[in-house]
PDB file of N, CA and C in Angstrom:
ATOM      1  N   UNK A   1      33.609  31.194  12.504  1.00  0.00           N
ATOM      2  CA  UNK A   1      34.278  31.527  11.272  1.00  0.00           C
ATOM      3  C   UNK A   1      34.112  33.006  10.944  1.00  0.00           C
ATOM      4  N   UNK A   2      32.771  33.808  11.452  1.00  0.00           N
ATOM      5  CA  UNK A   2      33.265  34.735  11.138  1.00  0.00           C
ATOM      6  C   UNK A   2      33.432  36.091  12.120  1.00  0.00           C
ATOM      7  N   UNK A   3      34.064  35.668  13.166  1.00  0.00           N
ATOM      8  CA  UNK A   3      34.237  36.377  14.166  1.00  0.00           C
ATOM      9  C   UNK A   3      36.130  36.788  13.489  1.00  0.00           C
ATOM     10  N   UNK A   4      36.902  36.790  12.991  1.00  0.00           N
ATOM     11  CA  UNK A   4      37.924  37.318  12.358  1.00  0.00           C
ATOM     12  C   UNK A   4      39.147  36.722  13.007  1.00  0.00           C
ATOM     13  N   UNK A   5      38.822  35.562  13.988  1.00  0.00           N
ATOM     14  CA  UNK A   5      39.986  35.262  14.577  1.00  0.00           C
ATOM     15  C   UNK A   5      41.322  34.325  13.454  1.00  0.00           C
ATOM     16  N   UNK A   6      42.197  34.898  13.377  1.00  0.00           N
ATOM     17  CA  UNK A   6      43.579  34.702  12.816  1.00  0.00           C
ATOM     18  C   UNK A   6      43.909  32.869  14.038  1.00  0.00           C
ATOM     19  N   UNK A   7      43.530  31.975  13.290  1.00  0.00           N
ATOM     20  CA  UNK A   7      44.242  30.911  13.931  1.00  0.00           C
ATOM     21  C   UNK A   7      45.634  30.193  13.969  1.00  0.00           C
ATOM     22  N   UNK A   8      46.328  31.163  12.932  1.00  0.00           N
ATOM     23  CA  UNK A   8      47.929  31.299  12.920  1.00  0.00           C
ATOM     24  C   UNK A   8      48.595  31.624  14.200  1.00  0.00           C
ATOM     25  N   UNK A   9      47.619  32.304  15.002  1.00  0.00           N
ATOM     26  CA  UNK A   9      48.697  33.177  15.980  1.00  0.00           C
ATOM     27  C   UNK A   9      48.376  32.254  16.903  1.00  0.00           C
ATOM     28  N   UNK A  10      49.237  32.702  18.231  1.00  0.00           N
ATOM     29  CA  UNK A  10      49.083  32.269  19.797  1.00  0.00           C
ATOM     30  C   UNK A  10      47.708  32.862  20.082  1.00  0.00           C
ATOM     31  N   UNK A  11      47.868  34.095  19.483  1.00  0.00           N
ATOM     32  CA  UNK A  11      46.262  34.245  20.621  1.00  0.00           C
ATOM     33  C   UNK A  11      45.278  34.207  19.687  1.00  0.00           C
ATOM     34  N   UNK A  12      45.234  34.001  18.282  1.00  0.00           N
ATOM     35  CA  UNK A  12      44.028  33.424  18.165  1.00  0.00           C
ATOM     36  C   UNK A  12      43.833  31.839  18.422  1.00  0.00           C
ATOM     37  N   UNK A  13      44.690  31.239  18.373  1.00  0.00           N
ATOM     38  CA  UNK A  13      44.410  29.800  18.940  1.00  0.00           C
ATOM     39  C   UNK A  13      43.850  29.778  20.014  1.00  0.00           C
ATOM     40  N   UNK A  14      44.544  30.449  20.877  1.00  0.00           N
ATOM     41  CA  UNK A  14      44.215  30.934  22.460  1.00  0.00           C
ATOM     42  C   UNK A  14      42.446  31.302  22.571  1.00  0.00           C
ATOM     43  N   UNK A  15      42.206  31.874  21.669  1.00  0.00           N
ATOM     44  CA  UNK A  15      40.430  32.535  21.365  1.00  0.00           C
ATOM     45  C   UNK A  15      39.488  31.377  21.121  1.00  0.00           C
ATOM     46  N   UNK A  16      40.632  30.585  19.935  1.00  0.00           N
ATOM     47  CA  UNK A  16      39.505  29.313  20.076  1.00  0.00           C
ATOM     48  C   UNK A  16      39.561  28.447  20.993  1.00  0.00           C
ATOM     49  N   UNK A  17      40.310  28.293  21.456  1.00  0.00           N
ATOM     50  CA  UNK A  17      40.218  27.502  22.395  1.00  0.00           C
ATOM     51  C   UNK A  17      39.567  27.628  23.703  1.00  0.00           C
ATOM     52  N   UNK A  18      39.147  28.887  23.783  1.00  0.00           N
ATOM     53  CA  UNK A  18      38.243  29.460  24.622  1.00  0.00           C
ATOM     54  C   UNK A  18      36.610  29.491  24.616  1.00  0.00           C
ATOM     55  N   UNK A  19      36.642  29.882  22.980  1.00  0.00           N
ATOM     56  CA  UNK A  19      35.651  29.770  22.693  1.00  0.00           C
ATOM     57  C   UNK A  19      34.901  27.913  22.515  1.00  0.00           C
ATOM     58  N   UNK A  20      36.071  27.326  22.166  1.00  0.00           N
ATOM     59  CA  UNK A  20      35.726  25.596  21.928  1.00  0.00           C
ATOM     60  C   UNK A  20      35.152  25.684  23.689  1.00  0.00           C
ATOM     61  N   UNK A  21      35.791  25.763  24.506  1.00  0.00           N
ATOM     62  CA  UNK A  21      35.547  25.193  25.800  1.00  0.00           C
ATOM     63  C   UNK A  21      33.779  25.925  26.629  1.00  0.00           C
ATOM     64  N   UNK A  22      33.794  26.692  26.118  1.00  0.00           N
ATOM     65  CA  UNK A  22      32.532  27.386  26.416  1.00  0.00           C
ATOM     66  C   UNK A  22      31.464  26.713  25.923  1.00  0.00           C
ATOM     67  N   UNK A  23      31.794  26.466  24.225  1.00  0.00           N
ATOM     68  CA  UNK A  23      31.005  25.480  23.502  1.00  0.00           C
ATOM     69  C   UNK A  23      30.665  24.470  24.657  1.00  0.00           C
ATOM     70  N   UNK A  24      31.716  23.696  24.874  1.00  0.00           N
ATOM     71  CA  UNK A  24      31.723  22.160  25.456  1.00  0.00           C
ATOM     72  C   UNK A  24      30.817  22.898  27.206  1.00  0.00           C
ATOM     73  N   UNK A  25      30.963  23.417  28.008  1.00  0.00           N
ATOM     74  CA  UNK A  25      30.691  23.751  28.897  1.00  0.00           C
ATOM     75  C   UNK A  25      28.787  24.082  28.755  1.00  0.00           C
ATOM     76  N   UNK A  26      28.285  24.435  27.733  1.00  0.00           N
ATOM     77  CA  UNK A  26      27.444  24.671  27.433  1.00  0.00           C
ATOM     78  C   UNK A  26      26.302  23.593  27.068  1.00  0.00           C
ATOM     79  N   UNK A  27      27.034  22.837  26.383  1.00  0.00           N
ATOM     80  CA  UNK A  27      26.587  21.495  25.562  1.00  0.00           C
ATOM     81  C   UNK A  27      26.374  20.536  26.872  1.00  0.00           C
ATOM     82  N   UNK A  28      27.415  20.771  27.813  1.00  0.00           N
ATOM     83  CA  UNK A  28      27.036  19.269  29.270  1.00  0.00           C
ATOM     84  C   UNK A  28      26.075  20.035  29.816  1.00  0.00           C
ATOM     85  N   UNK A  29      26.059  21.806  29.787  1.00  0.00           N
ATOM     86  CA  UNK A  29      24.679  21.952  30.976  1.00  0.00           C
ATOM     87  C   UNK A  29      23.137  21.615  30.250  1.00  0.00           C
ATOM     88  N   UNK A  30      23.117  21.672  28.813  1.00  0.00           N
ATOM     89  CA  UNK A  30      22.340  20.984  28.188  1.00  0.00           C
ATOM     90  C   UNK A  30      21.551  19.852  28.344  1.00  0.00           C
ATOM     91  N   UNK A  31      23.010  18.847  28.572  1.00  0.00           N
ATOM     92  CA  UNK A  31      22.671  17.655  28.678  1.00  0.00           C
ATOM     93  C   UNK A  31      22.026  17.065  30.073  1.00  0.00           C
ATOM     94  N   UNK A  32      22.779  17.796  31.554  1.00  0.00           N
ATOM     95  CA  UNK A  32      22.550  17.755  32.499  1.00  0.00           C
ATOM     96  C   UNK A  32      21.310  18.300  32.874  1.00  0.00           C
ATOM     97  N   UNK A  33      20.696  19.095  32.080  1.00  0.00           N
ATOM     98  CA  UNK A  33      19.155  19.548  32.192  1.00  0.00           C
ATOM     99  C   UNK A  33      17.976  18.949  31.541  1.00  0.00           C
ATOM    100  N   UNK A  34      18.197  18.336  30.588  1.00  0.00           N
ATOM    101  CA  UNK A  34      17.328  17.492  29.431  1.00  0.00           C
ATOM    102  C   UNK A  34      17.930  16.072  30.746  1.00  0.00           C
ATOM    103  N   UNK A  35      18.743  15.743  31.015  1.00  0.00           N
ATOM    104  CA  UNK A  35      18.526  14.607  31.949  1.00  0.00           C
ATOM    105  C   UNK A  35      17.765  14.409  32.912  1.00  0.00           C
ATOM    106  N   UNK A  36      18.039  15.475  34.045  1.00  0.00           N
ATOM    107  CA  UNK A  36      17.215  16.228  34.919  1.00  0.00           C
ATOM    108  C   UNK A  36      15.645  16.104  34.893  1.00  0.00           C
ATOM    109  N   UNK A  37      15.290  16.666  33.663  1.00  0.00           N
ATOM    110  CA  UNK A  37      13.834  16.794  33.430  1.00  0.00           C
ATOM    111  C   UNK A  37      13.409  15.582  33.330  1.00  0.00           C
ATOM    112  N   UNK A  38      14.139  14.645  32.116  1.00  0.00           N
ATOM    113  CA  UNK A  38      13.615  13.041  31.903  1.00  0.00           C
ATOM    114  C   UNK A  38      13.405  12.556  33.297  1.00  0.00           C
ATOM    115  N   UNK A  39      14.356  12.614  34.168  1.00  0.00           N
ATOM    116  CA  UNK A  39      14.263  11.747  35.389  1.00  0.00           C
ATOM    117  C   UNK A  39      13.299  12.724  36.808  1.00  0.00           C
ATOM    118  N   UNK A  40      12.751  13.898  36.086  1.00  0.00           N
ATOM    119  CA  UNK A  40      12.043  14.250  37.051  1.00  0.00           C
ATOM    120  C   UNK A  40      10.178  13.510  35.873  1.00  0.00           C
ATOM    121  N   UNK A  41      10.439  13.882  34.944  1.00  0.00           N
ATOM    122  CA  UNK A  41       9.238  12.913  34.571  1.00  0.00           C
ATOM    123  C   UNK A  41       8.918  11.797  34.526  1.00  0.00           C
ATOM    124  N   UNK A  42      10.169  10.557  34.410  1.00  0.00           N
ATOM    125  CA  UNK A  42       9.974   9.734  35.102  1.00  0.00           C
ATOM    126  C   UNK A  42       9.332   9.471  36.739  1.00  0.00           C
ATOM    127  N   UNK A  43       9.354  10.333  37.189  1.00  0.00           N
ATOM    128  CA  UNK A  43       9.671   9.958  38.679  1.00  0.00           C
ATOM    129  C   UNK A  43       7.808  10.649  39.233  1.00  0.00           C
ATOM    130  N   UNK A  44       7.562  11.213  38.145  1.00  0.00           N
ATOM    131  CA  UNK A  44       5.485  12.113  38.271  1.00  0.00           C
ATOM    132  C   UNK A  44       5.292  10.345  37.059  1.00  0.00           C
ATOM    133  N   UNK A  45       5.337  10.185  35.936  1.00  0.00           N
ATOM    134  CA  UNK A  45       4.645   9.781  34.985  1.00  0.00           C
ATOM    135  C   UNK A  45       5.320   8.463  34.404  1.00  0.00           C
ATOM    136  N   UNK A  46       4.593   7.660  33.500  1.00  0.00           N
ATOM    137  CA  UNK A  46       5.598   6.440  32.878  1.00  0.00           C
ATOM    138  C   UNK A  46       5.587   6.975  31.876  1.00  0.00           C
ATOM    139  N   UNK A  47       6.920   7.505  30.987  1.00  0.00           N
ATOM    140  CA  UNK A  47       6.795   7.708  29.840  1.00  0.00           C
ATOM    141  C   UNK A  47       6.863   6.743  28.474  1.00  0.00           C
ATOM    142  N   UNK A  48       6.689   7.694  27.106  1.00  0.00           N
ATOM    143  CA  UNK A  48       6.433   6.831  26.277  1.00  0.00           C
ATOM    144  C   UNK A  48       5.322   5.995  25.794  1.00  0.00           C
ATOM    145  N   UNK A  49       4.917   5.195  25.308  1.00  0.00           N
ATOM    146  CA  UNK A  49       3.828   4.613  24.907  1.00  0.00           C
ATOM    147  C   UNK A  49       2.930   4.485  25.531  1.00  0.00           C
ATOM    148  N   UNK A  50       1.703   4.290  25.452  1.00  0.00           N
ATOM    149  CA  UNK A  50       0.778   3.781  26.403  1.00  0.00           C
ATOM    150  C   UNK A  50       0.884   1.812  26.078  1.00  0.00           C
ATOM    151  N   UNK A  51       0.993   0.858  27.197  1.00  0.00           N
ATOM    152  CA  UNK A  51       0.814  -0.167  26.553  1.00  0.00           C
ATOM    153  C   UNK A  51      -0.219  -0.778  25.932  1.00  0.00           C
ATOM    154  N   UNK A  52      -0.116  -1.743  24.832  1.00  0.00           N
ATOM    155  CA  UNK A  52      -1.279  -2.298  24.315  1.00  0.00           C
ATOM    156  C   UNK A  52      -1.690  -3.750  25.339  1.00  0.00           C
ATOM    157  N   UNK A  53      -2.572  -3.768  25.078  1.00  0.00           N
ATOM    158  CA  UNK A  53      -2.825  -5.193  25.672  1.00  0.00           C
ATOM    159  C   UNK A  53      -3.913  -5.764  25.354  1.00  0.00           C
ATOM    160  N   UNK A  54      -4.209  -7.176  25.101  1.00  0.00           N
ATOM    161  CA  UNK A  54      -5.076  -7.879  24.379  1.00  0.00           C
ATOM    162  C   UNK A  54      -5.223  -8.997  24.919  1.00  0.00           C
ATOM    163  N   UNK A  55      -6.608  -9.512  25.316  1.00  0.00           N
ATOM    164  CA  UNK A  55      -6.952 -11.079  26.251  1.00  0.00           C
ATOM    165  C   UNK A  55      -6.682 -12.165  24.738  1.00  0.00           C
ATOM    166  N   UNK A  56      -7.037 -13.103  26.057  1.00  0.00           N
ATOM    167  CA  UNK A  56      -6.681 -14.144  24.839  1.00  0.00           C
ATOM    168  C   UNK A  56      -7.769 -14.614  23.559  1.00  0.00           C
ATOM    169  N   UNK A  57      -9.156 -14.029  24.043  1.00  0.00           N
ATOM    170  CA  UNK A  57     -10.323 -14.391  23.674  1.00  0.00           C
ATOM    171  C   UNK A  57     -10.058 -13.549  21.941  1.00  0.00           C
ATOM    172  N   UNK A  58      -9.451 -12.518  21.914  1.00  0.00           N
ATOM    173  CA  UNK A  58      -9.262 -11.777  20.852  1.00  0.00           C
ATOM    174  C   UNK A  58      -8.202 -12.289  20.015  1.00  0.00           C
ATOM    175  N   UNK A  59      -6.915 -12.824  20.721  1.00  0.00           N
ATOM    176  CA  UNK A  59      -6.281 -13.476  19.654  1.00  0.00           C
ATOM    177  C   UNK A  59      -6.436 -14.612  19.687  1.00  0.00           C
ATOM    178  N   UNK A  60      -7.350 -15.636  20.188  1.00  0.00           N
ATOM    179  CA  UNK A  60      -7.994 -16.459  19.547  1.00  0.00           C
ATOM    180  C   UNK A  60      -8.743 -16.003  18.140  1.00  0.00           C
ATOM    181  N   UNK A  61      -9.648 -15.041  18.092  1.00  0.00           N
ATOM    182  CA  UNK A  61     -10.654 -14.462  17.384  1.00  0.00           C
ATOM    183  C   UNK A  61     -10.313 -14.029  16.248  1.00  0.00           C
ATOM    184  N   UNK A  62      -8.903 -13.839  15.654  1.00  0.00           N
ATOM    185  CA  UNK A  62      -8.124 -13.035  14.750  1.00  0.00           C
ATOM    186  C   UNK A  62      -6.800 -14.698  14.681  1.00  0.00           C
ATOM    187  N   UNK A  63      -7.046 -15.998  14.751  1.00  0.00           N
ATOM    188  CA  UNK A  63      -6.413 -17.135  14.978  1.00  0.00           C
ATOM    189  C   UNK A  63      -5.952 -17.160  13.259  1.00  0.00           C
ATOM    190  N   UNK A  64      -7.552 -17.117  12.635  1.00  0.00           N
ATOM    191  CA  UNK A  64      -7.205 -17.648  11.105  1.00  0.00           C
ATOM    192  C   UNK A  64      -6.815 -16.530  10.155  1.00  0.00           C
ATOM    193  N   UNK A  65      -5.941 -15.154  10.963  1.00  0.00           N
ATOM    194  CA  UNK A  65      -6.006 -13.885   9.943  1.00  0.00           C
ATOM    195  C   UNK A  65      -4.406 -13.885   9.985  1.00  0.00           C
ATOM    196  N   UNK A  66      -3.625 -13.599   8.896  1.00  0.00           N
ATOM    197  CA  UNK A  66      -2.129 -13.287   9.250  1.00  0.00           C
ATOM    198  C   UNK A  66      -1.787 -12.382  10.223  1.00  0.00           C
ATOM    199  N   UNK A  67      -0.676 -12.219  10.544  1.00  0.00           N
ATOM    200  CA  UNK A  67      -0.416 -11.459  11.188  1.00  0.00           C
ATOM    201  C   UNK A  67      -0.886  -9.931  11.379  1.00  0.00           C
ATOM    202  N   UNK A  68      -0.575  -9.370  10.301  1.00  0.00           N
ATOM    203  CA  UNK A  68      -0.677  -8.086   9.648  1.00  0.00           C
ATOM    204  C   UNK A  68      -2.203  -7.819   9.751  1.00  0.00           C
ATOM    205  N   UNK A  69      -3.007  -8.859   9.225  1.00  0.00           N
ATOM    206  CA  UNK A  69      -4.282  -8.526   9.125  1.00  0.00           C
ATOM    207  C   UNK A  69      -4.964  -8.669  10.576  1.00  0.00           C
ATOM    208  N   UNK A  70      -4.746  -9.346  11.217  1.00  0.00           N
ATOM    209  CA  UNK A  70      -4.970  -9.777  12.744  1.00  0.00           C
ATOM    210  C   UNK A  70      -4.661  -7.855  13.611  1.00  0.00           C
ATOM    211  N   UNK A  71      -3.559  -7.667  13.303  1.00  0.00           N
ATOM    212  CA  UNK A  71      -2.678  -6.272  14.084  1.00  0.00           C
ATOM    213  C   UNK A  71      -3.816  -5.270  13.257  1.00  0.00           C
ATOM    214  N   UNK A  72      -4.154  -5.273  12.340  1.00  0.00           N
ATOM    215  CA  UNK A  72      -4.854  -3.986  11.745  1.00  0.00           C
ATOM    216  C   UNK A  72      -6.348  -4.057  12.333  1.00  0.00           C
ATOM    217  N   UNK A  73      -6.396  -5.560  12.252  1.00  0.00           N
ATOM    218  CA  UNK A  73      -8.218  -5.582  12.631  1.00  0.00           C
ATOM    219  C   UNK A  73      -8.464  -5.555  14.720  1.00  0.00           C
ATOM    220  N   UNK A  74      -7.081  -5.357  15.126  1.00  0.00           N
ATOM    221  CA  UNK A  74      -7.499  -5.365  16.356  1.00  0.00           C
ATOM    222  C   UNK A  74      -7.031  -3.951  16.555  1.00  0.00           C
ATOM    223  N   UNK A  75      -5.900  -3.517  15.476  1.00  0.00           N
ATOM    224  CA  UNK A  75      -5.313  -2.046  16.452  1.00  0.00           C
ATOM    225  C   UNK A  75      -4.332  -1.667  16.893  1.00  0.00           C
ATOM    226  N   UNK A  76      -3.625  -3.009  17.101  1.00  0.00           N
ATOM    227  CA  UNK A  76      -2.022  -3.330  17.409  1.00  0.00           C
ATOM    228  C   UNK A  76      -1.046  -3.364  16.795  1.00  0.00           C
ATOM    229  N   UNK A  77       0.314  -3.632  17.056  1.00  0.00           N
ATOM    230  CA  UNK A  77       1.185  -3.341  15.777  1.00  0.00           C
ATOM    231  C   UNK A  77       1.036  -5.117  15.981  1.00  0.00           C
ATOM    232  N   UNK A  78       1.743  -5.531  15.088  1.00  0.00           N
ATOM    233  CA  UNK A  78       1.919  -7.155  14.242  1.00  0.00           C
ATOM    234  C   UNK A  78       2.852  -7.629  15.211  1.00  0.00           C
ATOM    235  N   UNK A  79       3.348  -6.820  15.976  1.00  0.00           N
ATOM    236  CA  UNK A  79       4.810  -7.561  16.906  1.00  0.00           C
ATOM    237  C   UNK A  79       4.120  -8.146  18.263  1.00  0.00           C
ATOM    238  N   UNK A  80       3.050  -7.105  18.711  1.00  0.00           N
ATOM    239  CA  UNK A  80       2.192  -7.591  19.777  1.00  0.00           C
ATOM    240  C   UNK A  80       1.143  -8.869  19.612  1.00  0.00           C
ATOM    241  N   UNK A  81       0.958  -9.092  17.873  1.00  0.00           N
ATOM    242  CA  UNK A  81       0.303  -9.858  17.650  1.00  0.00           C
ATOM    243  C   UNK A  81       1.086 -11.316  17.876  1.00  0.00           C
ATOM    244  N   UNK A  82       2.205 -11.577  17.363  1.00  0.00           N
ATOM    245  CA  UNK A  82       3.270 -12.513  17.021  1.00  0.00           C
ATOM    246  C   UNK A  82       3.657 -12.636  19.104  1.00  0.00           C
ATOM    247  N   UNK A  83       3.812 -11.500  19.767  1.00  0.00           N
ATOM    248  CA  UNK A  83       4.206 -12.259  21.615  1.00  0.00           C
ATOM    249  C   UNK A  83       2.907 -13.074  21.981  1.00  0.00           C
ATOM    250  N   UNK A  84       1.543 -12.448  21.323  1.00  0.00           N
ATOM    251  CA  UNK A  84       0.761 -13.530  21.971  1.00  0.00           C
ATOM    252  C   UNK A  84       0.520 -15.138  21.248  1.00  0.00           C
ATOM    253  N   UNK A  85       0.829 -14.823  19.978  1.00  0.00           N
ATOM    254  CA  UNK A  85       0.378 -16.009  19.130  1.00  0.00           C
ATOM    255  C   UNK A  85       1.949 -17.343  19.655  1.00  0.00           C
ATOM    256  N   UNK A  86       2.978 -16.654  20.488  1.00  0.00           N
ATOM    257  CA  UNK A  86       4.292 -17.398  20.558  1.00  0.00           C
ATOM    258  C   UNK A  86       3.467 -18.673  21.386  1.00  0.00           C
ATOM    259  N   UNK A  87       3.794 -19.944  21.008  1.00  0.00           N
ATOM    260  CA  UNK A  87       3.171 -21.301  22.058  1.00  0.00           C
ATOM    261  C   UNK A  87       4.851 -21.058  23.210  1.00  0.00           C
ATOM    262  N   UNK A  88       4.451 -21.261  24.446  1.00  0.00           N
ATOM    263  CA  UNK A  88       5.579 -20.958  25.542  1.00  0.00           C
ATOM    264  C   UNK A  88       5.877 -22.349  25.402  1.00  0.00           C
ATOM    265  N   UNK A  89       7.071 -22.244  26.153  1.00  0.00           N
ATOM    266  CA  UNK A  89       8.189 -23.464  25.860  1.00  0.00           C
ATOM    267  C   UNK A  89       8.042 -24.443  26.969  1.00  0.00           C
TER     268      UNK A  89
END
């Protein structure tokens, strides 16, 4: 906007449209590099969380606490609490 280009004319349309495409040209090598990297850190490391994990002896041990209180007193979030407390089918 404030480079002075007149978008009435042929050639300032012509300018933006030059300038739009540079934009866009810019924005995929972006993307193609932030991809790049993810899948080169994937490929050294597991990213993201570390997992939680909990024997059964513990959610036995936390049996008579709600959920919430069970997840706080072990450390876990309440969702990890609720996959182990599920009876399998």
């Amino acid at each position: 906007m404030n480079e002075g280009i007149d978008a009435t004319t042929a050639a300032g349309r012509l300018q933006m449209a030059v300038l739009a495409a540079i934009a866009a040209f810019e924005r995929d090598r972006i993307v193609e590099r932030v991809r790049a990297g993810l899948a080169r850190s994937r490929h050294r490391e597991r990213l993201g969380r570390p997992r939680a994990t909990l024997d059964a002896t513990a959610v036995a041990r936390t049996a008579h606490l709600s959920v919430r209180e069970a997840a706080r007193v072990l450390g876990v979030t309440p969702a990890l609490i609720q996959r182990h407390r599920r009876v399998p089918l």
